[in-house]
N, C-alpha and C. Protein backbone atom coordinates (compact mmCIF):
# COMPACT_ATOMS: atom_id res chain seq x y z
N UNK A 1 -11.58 -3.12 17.33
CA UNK A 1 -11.15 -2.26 16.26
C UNK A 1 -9.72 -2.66 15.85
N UNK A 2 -9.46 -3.20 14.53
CA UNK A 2 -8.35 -3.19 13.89
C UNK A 2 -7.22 -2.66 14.19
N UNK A 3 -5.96 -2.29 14.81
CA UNK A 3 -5.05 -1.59 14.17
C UNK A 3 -4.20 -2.58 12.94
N UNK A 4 -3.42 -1.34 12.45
CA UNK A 4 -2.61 -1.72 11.03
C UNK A 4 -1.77 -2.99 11.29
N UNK A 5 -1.13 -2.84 12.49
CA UNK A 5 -0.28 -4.10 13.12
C UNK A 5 -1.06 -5.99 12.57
N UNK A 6 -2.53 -5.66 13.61
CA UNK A 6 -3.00 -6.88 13.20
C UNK A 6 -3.49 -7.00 11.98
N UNK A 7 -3.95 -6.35 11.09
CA UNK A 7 -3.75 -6.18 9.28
C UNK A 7 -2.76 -7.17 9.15
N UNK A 8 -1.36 -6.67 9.08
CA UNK A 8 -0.14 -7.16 8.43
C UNK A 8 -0.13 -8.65 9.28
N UNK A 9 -0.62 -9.06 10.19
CA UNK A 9 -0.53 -10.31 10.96
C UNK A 9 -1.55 -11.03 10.04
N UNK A 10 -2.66 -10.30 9.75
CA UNK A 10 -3.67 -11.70 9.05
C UNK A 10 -3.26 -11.85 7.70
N UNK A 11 -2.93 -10.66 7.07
CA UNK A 11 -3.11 -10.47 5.42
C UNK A 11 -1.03 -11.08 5.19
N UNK A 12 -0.14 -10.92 6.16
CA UNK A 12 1.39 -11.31 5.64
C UNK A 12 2.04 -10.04 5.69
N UNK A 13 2.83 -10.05 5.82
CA UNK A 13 3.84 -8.43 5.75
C UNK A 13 5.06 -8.82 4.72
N UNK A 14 4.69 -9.80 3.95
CA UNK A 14 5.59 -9.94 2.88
C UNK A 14 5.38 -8.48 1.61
N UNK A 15 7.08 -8.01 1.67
CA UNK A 15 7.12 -6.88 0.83
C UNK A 15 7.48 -7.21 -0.40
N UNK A 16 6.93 -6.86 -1.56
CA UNK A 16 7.26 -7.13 -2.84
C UNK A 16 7.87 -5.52 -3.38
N UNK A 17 9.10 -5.37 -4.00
CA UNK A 17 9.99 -4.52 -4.31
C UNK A 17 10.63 -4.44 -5.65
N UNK A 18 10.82 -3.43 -6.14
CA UNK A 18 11.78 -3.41 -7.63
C UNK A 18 12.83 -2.21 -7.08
N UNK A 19 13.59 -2.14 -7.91
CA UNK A 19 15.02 -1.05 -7.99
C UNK A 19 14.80 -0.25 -8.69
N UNK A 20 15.34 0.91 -7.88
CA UNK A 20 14.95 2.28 -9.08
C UNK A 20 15.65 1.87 -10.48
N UNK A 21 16.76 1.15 -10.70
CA UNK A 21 17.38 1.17 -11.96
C UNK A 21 16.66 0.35 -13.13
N UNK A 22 15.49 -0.06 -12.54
CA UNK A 22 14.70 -1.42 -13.46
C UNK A 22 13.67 -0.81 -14.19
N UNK A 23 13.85 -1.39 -15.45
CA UNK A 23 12.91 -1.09 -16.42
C UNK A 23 11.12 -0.69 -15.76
N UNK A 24 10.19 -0.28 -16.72
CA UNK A 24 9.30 0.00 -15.94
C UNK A 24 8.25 -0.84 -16.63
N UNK A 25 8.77 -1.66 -17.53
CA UNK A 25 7.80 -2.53 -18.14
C UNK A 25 7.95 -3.77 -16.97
N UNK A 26 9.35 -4.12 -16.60
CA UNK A 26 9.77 -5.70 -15.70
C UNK A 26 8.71 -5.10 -14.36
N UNK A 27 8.89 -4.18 -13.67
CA UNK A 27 8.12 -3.56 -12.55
C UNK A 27 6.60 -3.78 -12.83
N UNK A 28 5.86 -3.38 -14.12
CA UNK A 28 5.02 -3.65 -14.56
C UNK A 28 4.84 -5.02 -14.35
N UNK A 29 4.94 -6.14 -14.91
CA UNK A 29 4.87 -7.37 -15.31
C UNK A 29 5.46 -7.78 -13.57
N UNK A 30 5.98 -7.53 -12.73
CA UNK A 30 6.22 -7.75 -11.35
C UNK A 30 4.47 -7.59 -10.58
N UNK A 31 4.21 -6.42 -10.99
CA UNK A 31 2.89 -6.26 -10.02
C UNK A 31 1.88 -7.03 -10.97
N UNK A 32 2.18 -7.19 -11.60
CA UNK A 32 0.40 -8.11 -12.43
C UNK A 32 0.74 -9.58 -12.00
N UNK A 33 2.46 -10.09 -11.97
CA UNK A 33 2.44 -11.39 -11.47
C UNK A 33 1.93 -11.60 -10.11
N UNK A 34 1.74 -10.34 -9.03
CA UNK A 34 1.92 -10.09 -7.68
C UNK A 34 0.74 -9.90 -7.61
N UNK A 35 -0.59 -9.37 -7.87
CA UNK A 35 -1.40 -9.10 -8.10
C UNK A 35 -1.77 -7.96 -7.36
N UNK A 36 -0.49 -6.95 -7.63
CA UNK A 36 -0.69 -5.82 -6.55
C UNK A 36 -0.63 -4.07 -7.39
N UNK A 37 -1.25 -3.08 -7.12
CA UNK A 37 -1.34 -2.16 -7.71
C UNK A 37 0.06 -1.00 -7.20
N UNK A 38 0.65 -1.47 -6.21
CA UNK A 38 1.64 -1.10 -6.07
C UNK A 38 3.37 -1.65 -5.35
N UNK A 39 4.18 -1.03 -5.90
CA UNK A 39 5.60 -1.88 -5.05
C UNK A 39 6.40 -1.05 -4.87
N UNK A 40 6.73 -0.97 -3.39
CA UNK A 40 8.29 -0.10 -2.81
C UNK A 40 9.30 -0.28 -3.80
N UNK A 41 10.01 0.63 -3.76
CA UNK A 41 11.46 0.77 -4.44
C UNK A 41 12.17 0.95 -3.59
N UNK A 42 13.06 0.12 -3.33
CA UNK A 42 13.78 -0.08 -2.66
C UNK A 42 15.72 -0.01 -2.85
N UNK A 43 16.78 0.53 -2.55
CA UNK A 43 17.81 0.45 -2.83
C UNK A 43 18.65 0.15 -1.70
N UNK A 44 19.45 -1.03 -1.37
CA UNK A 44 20.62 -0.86 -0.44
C UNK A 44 19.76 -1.17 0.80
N UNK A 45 18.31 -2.14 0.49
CA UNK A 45 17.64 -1.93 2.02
C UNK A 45 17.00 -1.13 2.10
N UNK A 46 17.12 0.44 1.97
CA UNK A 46 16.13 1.80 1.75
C UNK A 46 15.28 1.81 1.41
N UNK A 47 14.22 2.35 1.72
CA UNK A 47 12.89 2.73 0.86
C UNK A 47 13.13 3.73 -0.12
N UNK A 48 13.51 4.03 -0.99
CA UNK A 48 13.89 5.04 -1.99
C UNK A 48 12.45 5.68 -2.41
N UNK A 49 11.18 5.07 -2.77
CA UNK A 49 10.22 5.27 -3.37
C UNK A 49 9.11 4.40 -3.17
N UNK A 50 7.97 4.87 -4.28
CA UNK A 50 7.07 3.57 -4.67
C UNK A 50 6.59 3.76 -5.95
N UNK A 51 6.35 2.57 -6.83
CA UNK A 51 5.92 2.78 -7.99
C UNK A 51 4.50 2.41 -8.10
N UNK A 52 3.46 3.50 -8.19
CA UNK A 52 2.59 2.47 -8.76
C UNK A 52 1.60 2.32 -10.23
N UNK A 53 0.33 2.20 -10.47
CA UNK A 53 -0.24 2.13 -10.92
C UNK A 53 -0.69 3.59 -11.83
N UNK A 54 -1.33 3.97 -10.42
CA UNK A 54 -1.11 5.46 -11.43
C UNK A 54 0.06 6.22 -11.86
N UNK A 55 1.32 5.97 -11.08
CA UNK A 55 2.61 6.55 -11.35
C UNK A 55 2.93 5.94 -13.18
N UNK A 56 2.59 4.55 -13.14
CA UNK A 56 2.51 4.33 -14.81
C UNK A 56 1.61 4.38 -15.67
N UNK A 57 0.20 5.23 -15.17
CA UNK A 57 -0.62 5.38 -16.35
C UNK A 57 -0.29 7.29 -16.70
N UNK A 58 0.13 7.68 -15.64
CA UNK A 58 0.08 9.48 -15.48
C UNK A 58 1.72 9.39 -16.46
N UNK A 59 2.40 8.97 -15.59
CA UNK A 59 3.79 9.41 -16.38
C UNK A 59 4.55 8.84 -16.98
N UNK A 60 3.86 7.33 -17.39
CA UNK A 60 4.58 6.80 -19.18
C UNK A 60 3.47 7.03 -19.85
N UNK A 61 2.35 6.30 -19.46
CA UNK A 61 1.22 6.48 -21.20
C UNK A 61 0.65 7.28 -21.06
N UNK A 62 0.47 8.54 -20.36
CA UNK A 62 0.15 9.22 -21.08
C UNK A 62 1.16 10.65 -20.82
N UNK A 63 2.16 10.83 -20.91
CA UNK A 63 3.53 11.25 -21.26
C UNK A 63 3.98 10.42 -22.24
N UNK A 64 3.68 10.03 -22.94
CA UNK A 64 4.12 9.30 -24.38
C UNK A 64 5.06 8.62 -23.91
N UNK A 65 5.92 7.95 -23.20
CA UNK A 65 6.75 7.30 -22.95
C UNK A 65 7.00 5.79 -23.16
N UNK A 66 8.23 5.40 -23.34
CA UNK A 66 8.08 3.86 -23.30
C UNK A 66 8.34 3.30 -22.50
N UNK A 67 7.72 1.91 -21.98
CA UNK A 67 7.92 1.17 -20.64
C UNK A 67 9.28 0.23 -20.38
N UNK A 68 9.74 0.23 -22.43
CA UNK A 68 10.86 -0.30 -22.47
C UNK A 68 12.25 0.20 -22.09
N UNK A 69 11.59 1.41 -21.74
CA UNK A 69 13.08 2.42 -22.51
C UNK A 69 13.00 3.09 -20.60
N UNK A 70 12.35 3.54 -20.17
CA UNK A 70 11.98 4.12 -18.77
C UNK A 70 12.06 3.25 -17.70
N UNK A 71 13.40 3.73 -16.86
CA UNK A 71 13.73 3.17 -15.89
C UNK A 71 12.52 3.61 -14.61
N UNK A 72 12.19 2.64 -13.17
CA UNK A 72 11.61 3.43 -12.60
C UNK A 72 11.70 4.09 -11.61
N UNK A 73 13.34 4.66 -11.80
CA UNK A 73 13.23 5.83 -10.78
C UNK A 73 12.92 7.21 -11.69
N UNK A 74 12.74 7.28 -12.81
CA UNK A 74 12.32 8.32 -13.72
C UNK A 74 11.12 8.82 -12.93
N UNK A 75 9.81 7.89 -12.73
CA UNK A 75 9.04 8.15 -12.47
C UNK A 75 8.39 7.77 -11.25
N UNK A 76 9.05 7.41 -10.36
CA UNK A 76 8.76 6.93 -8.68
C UNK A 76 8.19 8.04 -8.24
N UNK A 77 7.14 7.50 -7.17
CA UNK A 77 6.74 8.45 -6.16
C UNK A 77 8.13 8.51 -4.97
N UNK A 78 8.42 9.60 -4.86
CA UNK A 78 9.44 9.13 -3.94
C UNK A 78 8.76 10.79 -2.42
N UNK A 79 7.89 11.17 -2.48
CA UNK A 79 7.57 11.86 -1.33
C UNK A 79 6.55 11.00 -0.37
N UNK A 80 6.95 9.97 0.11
CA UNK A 80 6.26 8.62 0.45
C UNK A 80 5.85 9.34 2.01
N UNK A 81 4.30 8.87 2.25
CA UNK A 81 3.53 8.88 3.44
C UNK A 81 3.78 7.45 4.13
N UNK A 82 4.07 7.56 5.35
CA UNK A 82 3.48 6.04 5.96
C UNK A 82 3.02 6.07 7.09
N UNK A 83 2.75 4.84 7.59
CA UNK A 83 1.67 4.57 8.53
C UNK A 83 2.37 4.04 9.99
N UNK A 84 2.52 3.72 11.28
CA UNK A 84 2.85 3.62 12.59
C UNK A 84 1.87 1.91 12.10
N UNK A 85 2.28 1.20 13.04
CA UNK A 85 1.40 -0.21 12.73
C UNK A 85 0.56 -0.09 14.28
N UNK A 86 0.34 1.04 15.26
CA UNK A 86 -0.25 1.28 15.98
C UNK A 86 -1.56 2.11 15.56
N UNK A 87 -1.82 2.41 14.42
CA UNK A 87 -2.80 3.26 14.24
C UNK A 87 -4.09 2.18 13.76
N UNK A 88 -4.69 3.23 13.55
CA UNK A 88 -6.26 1.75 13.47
C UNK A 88 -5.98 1.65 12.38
N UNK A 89 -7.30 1.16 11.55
CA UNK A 89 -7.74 0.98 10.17
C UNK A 89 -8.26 2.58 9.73
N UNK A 90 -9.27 3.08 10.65
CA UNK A 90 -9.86 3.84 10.75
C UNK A 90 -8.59 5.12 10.09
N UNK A 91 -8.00 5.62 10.81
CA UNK A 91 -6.94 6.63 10.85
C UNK A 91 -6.00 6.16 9.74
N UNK A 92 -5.38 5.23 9.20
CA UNK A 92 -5.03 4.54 8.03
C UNK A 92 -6.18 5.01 6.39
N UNK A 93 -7.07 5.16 7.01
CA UNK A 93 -8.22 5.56 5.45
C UNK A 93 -8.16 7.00 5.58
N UNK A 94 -8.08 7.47 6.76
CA UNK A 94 -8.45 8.98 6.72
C UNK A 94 -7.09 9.24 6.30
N UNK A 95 -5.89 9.19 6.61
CA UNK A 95 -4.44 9.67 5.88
C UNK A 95 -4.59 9.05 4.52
N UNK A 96 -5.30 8.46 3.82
CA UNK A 96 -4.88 7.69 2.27
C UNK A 96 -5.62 8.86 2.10
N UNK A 97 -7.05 9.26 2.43
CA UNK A 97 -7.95 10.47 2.37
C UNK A 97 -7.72 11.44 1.61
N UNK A 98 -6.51 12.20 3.08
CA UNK A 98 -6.33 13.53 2.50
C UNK A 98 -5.05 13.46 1.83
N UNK A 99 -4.54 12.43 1.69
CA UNK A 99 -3.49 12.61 0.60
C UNK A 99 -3.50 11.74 -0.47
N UNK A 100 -4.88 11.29 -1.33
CA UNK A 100 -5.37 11.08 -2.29
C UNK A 100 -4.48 9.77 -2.69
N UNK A 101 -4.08 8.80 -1.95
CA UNK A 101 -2.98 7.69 -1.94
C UNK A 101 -3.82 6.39 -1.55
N UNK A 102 -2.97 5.25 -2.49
CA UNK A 102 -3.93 4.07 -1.80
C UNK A 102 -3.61 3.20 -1.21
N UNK A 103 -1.50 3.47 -1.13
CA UNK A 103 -0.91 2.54 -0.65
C UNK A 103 0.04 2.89 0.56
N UNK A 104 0.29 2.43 1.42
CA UNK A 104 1.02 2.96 2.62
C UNK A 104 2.01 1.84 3.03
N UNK A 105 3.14 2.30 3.08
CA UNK A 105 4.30 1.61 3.63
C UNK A 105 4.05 1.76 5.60
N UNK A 106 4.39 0.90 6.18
CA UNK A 106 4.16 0.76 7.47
C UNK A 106 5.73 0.86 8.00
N UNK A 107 6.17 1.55 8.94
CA UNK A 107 7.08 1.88 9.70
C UNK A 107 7.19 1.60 11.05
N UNK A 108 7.86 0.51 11.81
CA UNK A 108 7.58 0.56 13.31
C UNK A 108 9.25 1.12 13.92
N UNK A 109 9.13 1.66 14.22
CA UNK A 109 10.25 2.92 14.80
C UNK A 109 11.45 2.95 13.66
N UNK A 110 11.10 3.32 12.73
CA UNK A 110 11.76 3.69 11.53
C UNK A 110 11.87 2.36 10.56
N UNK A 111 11.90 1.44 11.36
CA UNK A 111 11.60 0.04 10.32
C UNK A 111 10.91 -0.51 9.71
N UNK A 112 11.41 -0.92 7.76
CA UNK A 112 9.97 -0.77 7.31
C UNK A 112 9.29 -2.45 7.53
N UNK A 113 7.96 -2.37 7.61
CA UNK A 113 7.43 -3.98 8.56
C UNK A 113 6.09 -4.63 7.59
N UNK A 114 5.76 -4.10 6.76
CA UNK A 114 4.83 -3.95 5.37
C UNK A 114 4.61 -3.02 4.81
N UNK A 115 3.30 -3.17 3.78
CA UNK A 115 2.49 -2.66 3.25
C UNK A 115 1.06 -2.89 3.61
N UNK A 116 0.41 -1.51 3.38
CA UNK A 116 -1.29 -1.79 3.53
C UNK A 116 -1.59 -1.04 2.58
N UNK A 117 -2.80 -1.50 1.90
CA UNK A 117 -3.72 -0.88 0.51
C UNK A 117 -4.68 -0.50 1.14
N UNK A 118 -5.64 0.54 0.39
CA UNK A 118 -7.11 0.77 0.90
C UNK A 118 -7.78 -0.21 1.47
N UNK A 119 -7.37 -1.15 0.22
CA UNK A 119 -8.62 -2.52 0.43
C UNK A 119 -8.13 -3.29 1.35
N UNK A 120 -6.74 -3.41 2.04
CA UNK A 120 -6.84 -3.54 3.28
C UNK A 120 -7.30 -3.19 4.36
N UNK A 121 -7.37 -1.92 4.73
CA UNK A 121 -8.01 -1.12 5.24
C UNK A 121 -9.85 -1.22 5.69
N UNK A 122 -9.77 -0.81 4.34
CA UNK A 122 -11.40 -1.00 3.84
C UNK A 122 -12.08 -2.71 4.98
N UNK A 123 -11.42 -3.84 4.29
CA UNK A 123 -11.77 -4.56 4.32
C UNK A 123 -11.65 -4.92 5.96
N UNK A 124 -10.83 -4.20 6.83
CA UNK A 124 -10.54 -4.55 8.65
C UNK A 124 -11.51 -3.26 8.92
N UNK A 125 -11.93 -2.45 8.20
CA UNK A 125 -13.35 -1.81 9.44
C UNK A 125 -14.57 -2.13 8.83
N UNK A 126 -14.68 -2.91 7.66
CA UNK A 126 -16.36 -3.56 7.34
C UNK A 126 -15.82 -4.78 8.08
N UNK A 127 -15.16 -5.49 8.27
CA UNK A 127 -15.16 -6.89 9.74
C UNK A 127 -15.69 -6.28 11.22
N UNK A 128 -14.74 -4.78 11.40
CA UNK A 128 -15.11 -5.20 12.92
C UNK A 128 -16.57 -4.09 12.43
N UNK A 129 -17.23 -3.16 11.71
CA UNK A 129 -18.92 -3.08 12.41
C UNK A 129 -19.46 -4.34 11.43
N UNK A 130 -19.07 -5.49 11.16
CA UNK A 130 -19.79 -6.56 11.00
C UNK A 130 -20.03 -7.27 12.79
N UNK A 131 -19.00 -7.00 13.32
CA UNK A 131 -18.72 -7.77 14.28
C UNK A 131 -19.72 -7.02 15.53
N UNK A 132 -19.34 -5.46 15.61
CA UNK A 132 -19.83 -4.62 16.27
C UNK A 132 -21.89 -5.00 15.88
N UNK A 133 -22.13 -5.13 14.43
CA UNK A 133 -23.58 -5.21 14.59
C UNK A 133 -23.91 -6.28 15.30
N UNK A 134 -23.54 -7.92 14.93
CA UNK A 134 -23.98 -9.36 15.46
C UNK A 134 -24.01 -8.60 17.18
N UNK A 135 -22.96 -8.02 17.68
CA UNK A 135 -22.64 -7.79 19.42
C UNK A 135 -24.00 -7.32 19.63
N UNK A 136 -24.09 -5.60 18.94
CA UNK A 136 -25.26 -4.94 19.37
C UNK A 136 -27.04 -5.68 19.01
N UNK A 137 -26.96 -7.02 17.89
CA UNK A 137 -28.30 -7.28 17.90
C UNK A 137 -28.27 -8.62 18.72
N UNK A 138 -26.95 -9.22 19.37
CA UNK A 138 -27.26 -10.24 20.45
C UNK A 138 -27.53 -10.00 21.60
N UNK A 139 -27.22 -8.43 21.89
CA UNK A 139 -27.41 -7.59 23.18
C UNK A 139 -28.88 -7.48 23.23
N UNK A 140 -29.89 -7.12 21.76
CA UNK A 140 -30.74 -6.66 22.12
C UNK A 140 -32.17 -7.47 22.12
N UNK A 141 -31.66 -9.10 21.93
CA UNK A 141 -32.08 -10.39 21.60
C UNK A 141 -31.74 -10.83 23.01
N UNK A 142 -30.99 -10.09 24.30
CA UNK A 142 -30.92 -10.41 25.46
C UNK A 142 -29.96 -12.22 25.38
């Protein structure tokens, strides 16, 4: 079984980041070059926030806003959940769960050490019951 730790070991724990003071179009055009639906905000080293995807469809377009004109600490998530890099995959989906989130900053004793997405997640517990079925039908193939 996965924990979050070995996630960030296969997938990279490289953090991609913008500044609350940065436009929200450059942040924009950051995650489509990145190919990521979300990025920490970061200030001074800090985690200040995160911006993501839905943070710019809910509160520029459709708050009439412009992406030119809207910095993104206007509209940062900044009541940020994160994750222990000791927890599984498993326990990682159930907290995105109940707090309707898809991205989680990882913390190992207050230090931040990545990011994990659902589809990270997702994708380390369909490996191990891929892994778990081959075990249980070579067991039963003796």
């Amino acid at each position: 079984m996965h924990n979050v730790r070995q996630i960030l070991e296969e997938k990279g724990s490289e953090i991609w980041s913008v500044e609350p003071a940065d436009l929200v179009i450059d942040a924009v055009r950051r995650m489509a070059e990145y190919g990521v639906g979300a990025m920490l905000v970061m200030e001074d080293g800090r985690m200040v926030g995160m911006f993501t995807e839905r943070d710019y469809a809910r509160k520029v377009i459709l708050a009439g806003r412009s992406s030119r004109e809207t910095r993104v600490e206007e509209i940062m998530t900044t009541a940020l959940v994160t994750l222990d890099p000791r927890a599984t995959a498993e326990e990682g989906l159930a907290l995105m769960t109940r707090k309707r989130i898809r991205h989680l900053p990882v913390l190992d004793q207050g230090k931040l050490v990545g990011l994990v997405s659902i589809g990270d997640l997702v994708n380390a517990v369909i490996g191990d019951q891929r892994l778990l079925i081959e075990q249980l039908e070579s067991y039963v193939r003796g």
